[in-house]
Protein backbone atom coordinates (compact mmCIF):
# COMPACT_ATOMS: atom_id res chain seq x y z
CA UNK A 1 -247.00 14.63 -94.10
CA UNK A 2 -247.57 13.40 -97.65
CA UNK A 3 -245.09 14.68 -100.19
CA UNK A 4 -245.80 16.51 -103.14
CA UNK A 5 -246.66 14.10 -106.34
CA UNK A 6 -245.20 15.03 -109.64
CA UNK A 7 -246.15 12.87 -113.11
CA UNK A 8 -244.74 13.26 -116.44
CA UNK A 9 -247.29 12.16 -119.11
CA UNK A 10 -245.56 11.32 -122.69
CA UNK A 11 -246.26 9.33 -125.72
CA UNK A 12 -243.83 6.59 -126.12
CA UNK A 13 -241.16 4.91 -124.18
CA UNK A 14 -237.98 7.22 -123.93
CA UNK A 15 -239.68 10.25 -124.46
CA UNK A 16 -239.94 10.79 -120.38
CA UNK A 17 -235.76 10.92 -120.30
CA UNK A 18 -235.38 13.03 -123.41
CA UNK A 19 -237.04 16.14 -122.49
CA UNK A 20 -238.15 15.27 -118.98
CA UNK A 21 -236.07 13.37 -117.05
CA UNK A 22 -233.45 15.66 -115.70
CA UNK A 23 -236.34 18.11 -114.22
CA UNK A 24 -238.04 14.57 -112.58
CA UNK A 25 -234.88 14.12 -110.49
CA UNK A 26 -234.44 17.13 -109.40
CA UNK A 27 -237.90 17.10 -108.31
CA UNK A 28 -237.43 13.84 -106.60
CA UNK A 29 -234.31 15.20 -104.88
CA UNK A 30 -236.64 18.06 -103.39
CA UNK A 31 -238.97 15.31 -101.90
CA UNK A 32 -241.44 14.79 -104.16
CA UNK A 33 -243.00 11.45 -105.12
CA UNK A 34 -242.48 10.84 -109.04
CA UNK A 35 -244.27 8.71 -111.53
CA UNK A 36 -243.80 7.79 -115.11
CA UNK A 37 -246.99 7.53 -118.11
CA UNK A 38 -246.31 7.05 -121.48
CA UNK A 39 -249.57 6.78 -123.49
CA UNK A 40 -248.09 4.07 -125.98
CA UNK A 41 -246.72 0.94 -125.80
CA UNK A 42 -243.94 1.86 -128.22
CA UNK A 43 -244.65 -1.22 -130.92
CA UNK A 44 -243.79 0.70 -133.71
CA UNK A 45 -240.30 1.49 -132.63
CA UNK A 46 -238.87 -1.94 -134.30
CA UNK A 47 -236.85 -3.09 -137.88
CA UNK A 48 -236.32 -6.33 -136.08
CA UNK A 49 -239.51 -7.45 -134.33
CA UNK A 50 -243.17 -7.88 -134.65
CA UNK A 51 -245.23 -5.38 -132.80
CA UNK A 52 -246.30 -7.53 -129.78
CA UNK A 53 -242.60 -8.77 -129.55
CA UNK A 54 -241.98 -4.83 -129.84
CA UNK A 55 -243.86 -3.91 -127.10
CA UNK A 56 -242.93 -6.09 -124.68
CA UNK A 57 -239.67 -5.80 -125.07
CA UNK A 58 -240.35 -1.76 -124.43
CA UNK A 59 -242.18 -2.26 -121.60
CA UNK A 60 -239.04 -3.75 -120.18
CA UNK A 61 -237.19 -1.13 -120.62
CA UNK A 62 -239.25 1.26 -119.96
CA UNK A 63 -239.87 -0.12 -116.37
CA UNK A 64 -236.51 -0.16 -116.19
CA UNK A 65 -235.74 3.47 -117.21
CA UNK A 66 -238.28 4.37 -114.59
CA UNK A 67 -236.60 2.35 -112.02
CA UNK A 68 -233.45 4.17 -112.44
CA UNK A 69 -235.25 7.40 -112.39
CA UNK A 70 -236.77 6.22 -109.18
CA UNK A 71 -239.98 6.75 -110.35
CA UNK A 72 -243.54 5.07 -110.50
CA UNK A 73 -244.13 3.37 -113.71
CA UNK A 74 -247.47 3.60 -115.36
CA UNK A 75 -248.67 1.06 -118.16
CA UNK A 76 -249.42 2.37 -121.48
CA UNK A 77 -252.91 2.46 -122.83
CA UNK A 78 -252.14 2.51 -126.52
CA UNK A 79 -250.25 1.66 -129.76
CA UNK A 80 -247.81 3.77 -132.04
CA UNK A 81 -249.62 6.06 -133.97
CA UNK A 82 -252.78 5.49 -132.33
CA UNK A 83 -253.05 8.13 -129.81
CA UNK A 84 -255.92 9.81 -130.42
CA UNK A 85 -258.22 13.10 -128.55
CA UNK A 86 -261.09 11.01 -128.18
CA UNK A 87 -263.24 9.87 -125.17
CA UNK A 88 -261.66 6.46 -124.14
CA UNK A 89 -258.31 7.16 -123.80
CA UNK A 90 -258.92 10.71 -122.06
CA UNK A 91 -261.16 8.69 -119.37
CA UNK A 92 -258.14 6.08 -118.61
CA UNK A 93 -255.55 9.36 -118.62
CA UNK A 94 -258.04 11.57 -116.08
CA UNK A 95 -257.97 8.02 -114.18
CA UNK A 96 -254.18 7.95 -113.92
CA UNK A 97 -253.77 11.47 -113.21
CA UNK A 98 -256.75 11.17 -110.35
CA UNK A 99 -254.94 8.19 -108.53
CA UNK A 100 -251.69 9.83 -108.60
CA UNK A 101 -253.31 13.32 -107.29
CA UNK A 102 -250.12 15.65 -108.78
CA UNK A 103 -249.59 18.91 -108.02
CA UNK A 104 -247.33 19.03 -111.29
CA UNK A 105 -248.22 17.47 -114.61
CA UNK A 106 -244.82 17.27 -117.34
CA UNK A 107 -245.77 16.61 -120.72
CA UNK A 108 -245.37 17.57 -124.16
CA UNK A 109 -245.55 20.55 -126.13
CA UNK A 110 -249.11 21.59 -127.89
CA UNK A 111 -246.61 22.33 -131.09
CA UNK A 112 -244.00 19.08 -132.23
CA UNK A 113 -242.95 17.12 -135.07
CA UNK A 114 -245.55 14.54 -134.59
CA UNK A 115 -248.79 14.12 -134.06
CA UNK A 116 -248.19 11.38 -131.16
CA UNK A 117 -246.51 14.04 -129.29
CA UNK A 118 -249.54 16.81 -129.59
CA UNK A 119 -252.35 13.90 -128.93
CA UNK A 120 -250.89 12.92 -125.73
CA UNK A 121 -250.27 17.33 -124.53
CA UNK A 122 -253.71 17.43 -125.13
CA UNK A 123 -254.97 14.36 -123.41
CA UNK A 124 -252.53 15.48 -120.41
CA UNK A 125 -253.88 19.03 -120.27
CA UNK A 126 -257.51 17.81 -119.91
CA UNK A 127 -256.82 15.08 -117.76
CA UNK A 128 -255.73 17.63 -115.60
CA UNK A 129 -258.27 20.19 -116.04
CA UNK A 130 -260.76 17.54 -114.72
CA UNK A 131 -259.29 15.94 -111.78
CA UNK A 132 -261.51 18.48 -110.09
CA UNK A 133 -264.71 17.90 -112.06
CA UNK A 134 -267.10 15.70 -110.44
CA UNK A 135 -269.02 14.62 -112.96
CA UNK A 136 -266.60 13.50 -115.18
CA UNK A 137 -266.24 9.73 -115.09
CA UNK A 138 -262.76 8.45 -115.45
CA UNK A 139 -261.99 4.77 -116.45
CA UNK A 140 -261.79 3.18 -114.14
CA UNK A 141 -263.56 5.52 -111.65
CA UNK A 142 -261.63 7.50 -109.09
CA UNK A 143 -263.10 10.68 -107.46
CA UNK A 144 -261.76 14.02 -108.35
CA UNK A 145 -259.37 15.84 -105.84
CA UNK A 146 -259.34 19.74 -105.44
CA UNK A 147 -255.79 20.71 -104.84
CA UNK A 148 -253.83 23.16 -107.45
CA UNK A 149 -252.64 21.54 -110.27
CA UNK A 150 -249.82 22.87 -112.96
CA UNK A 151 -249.13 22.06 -116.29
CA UNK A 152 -245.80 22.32 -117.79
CA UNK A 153 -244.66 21.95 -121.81
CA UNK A 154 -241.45 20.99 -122.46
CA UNK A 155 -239.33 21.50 -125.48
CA UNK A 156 -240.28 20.32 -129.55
CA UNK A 157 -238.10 17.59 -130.70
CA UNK A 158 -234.92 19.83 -132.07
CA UNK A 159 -236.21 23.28 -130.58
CA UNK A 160 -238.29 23.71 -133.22
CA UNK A 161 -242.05 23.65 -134.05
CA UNK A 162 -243.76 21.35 -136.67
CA UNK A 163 -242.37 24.43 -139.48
CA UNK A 164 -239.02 24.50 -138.11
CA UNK A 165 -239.76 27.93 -136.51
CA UNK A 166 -237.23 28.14 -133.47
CA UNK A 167 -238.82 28.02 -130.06
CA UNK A 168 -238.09 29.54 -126.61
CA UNK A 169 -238.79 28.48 -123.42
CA UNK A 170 -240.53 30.12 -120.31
CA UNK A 171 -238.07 29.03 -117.83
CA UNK A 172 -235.12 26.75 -117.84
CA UNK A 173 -234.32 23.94 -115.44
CA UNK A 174 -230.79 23.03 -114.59
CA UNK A 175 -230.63 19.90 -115.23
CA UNK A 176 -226.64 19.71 -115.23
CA UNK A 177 -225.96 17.87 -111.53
CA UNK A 178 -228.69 15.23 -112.62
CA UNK A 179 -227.53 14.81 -116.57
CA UNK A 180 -225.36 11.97 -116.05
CA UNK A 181 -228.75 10.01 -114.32
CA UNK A 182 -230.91 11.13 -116.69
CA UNK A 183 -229.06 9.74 -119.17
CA UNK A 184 -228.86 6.05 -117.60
CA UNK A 185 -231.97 6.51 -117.12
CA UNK A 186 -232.32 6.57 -121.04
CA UNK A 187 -229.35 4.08 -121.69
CA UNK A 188 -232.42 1.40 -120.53
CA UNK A 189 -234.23 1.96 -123.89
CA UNK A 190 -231.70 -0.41 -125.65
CA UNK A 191 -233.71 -1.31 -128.64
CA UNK A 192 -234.00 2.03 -129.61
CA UNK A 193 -230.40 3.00 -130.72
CA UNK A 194 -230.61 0.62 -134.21
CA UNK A 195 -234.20 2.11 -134.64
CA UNK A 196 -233.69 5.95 -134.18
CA UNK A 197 -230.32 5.81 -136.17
CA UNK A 198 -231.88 4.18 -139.46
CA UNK A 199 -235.34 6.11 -139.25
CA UNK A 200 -233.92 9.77 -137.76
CA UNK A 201 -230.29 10.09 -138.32
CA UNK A 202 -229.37 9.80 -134.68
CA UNK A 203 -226.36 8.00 -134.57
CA UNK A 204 -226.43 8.06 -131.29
CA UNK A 205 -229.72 8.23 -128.98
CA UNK A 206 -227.66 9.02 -125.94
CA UNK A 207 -225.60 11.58 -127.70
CA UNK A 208 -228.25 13.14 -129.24
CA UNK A 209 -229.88 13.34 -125.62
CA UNK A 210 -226.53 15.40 -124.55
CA UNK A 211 -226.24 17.57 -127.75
CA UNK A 212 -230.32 18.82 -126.89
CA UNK A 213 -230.05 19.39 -122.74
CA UNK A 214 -226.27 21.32 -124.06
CA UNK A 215 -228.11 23.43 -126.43
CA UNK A 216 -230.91 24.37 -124.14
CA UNK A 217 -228.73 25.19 -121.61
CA UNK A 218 -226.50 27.58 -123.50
CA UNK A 219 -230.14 29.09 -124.99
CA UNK A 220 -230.30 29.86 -120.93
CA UNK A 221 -227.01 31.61 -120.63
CA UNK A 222 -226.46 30.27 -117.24
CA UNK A 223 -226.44 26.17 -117.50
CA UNK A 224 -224.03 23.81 -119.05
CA UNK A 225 -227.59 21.27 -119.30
CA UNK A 226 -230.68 21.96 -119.30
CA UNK A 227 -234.34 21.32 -119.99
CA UNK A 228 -237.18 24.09 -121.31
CA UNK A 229 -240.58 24.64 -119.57
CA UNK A 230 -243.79 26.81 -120.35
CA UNK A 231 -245.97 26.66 -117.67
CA UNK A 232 -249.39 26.44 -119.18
CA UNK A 233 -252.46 29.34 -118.43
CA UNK A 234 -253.56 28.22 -114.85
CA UNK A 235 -257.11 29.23 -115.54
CA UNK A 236 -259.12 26.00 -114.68
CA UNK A 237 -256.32 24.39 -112.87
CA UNK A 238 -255.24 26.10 -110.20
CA UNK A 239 -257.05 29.33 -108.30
CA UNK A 240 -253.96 31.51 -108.88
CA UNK A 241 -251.05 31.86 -110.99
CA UNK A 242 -248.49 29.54 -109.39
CA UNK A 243 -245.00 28.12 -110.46
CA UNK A 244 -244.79 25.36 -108.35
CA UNK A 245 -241.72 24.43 -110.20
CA UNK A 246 -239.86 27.11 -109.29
CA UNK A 247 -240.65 26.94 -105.40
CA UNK A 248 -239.70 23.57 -105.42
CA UNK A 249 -235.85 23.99 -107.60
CA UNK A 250 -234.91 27.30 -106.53
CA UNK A 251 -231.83 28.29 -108.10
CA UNK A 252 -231.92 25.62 -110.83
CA UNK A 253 -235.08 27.40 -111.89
CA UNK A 254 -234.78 29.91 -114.29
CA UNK A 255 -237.74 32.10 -115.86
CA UNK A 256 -237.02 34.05 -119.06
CA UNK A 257 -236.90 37.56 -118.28
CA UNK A 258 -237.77 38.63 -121.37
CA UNK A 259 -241.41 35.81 -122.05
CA UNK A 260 -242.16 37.68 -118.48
CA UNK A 261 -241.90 41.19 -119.78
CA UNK A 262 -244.18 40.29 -123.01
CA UNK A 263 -246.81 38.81 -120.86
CA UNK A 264 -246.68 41.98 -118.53
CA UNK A 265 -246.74 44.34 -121.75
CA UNK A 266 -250.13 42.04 -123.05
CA UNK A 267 -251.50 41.69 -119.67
CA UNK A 268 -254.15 44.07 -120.14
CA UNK A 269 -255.80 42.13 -123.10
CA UNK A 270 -259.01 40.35 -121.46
């Protein structure tokens, strides 16, 4: 029997371990089959390099990173900056997410900091939404599949949308017997700690990695780490209203009472 598939789509090289990576492993634990997309080559991410030199040297690690995830590792299909909603790259992502065939798509919120961030959510989301259309070519060509597919968001960089509004998650995922891995798993991106400490304040990439999953899990009230998910309207993607994420974690899977109760309260709006 073929296991389940599982992809997390993202825009540049670390991003997947961030916000992602702890929920990955735990899926992989579970049986399923993970793989690893970031849309960007990460060029931009450099005071000491060119770009090309940049993004090689990403691409290293970023293989590597995926490696220790035990995950499948994608190529990139653009620069920093540069991903864009328009027709070429949502061909090659519908491509990607067609030869993989997931039953669960990870990627980032519709709301962030950065415009990278909200490009790549919405290539994801319709990349997924047309894995069942037939006449939708992807590039290169591979036919559409028909199983359920799911969409989950994860958390804004800092909790916080692009006006600093704070933002609650769906569910939480316990992410705390898988932290240490995730964050080896991150450790690979070794270029970036000069880089994120003189252009975001981060000191420490790794640290800042631990202060986020200890925040989100004490926003849970049950987890010492976690990660935030919001499982995206299924309409299009799936023929009912599934949470494949939560059959396949179980008790590291935690939905947020109270999101639940507003969507009940607003469930008779058409």
């Amino acid at each position: 029997m073929t296991a389940p598939t599982a992809i997390a789509i993202a825009a540049h090289p670390d991003d997947i371990e961030l916000k992602m990576g702890g929920t990955l492993l735990l899926l992989k634990q579970a049986g399923w089959d993970i793989h690893y997309f970031n849309l960007s080559s990460g060029n931009g991410g450099s005071l000491e390099y060119n770009a090309e030199d940049t993004a090689a040297i990403r691409r290293e690690e970023a293989q590597e990173a995926a490696k220790r995830l035990g995950a499948t590792w994608h190529p990139p299909i653009a620069d920093d900056l540069l991903i864009f909603y328009q027709e070429s790259l949502l061909r090659q992502v519908a491509a990607v997410i067609r030869e993989v065939r997931p039953s669960i798509v990870l990627t980032h919120p519709l709301e962030d900091y950065m415009e990278d961030h909200m490009e790549t959510a919405r290539l994801a989301v319709t990349g997924a939404f047309a894995h069942c259309v037939r006449n939708f070519r992807s590039s290169p060509e591979v036919p559409p599949y028909f199983h359920d597919v799911t969409v989950y968001h994860c958390m804004p960089h800092g909790g916080r949308d692009s006006l600093r509004r704070p933002v609650i998650p769906g569910a939480w995922v316990n992410t705390t017997s898988v932290h240490a891995t995730a964050r080896h798993s991150l450790a690979a991106h070794h270029s970036q700690g000069g880089w994120l400490d003189a252009t975001q304040g981060q000191s420490s990439y790794l640290d800042s990695m631990d202060e986020h999953a200890r925040a989100v899990g004490l926003q849970s009230g049950s987890f010492e780490f976690a990660e935030g998910w919001w499982r995206h309207l299924h309409v299009g993607f799936s023929n009912h209203d599934i949470d494949p994420l939560a059959d396949a974690l179980g008790e590291n899977y935690l939905v947020n009472a109270a999101f639940e109760k507003s969507l009940k309260i607003n469930s008779s709006i058409p």
